[in-house]
Protein backbone atom coordinates (compact mmCIF):
# COMPACT_ATOMS: atom_id res chain seq x y z
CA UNK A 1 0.00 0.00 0.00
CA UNK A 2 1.35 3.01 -0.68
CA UNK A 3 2.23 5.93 1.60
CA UNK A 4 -0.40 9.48 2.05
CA UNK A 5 1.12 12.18 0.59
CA UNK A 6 0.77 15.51 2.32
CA UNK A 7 -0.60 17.50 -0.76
CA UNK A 8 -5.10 18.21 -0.86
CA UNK A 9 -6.64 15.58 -2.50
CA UNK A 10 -6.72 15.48 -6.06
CA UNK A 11 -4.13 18.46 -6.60
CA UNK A 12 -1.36 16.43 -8.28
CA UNK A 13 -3.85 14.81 -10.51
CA UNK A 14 -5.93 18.82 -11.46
CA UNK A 15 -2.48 20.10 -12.25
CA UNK A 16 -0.57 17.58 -13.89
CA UNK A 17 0.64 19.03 -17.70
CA UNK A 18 -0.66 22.23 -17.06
CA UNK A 19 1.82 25.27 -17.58
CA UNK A 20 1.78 28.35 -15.22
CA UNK A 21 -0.47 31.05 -17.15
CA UNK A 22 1.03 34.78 -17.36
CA UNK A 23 0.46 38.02 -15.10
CA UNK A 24 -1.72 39.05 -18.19
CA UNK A 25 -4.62 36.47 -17.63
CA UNK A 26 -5.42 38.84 -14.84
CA UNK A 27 -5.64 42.00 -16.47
CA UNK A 28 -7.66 40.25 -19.20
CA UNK A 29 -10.27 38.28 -16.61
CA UNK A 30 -9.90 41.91 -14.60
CA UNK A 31 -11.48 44.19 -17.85
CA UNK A 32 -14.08 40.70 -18.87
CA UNK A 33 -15.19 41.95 -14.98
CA UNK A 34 -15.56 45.47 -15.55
CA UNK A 35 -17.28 45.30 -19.15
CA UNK A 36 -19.99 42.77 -17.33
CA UNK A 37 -20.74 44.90 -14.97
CA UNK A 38 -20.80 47.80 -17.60
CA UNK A 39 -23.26 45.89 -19.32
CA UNK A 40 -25.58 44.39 -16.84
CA UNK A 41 -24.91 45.79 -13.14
CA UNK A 42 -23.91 49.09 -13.30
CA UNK A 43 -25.14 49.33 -9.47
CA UNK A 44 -22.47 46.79 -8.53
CA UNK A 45 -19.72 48.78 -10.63
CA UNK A 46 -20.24 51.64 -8.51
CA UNK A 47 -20.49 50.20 -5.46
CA UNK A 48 -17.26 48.13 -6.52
CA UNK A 49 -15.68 51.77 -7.74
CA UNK A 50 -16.65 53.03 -4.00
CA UNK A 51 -14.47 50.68 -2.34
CA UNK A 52 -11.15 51.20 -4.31
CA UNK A 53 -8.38 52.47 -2.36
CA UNK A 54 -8.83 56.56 -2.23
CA UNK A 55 -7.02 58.58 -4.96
CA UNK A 56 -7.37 61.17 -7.65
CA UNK A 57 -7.20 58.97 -10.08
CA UNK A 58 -9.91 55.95 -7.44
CA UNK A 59 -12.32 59.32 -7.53
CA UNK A 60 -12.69 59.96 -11.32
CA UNK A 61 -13.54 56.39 -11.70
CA UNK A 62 -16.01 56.40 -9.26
CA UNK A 63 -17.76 59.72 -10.64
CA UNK A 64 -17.62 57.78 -14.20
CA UNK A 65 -19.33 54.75 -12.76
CA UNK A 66 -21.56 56.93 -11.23
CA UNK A 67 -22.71 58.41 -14.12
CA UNK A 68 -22.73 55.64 -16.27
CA UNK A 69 -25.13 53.90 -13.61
CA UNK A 70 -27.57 57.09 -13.60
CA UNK A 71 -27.39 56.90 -17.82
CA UNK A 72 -28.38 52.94 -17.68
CA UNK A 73 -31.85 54.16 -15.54
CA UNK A 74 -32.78 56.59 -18.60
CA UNK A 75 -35.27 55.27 -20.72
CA UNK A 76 -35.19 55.37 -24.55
CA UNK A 77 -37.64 57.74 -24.74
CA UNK A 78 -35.92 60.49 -22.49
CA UNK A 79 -32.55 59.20 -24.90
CA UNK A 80 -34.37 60.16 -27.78
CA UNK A 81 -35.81 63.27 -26.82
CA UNK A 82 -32.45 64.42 -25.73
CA UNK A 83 -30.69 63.59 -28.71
CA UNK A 84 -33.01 65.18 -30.82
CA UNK A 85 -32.97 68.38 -28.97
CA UNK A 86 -29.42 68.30 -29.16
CA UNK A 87 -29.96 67.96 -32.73
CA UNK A 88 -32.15 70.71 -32.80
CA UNK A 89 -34.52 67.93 -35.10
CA UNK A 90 -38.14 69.86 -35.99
CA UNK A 91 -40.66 67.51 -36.18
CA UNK A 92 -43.01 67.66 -39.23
C-alpha cells in the first residue's frame, strides 16, 4: 500500500501538464469583470468603484461609474428626446 502524501486531495492529478499562465490572464479576466458589470450591473460597478483604495485617479472612476449607472436608468424615450434636442430635429 502506498504511503499518504501531504498534498489536498486530487491536486497532483488537477495540475498535472498544465503550464503556469502569465500576469496578463489577470488584467484580461480583470477588464471581462468590468465590461460585465458595464453591461448588466452598473449598481455593482459603482459600489465596486466606492471601495477602491482613495485617490485622484480611485475618484474619477467612481464619478464615471456613477454616471454611467444614472445613464443605464434613462429610458429610450428620455434618450431620444435628448438627442433630438441636441440635434435641434423639428418635427413635421
Amino acid at each position: 500500500m502506498p504511503e499518504p502524501v501531504n498534498e489536498p486531495l486530487g491536486t497532483l492529478d488537477l495540475e498535472r501538464g498544465m503550464r503556469p499562465s502569465p500576469a496578463s490572464t489577470f488584467r484580461t479576466i480583470a477588464l471581462n469583470a468590468v465590461l460585465l458589470l458595464l453591461l448588466f450591473n452598473s449598481e455593482g460597478l459603482v459600489q465596486w468603484t466606492q471601495r477602491l483604495p482613495s485617490s485622484p485617479a480611485s475618484a474619477w472612476i467612481a464619478e464615471r461609474a456613477a454616471d454611467w449607472n444614472r445613464m443605464m436608468h434613462v429610458s429610450p424615450a428620455e434618450m431620444f428626446e435628448s438627442v433630438r434636442n441636441l440635434l435641434k430635429v423639428e418635427q413635421r
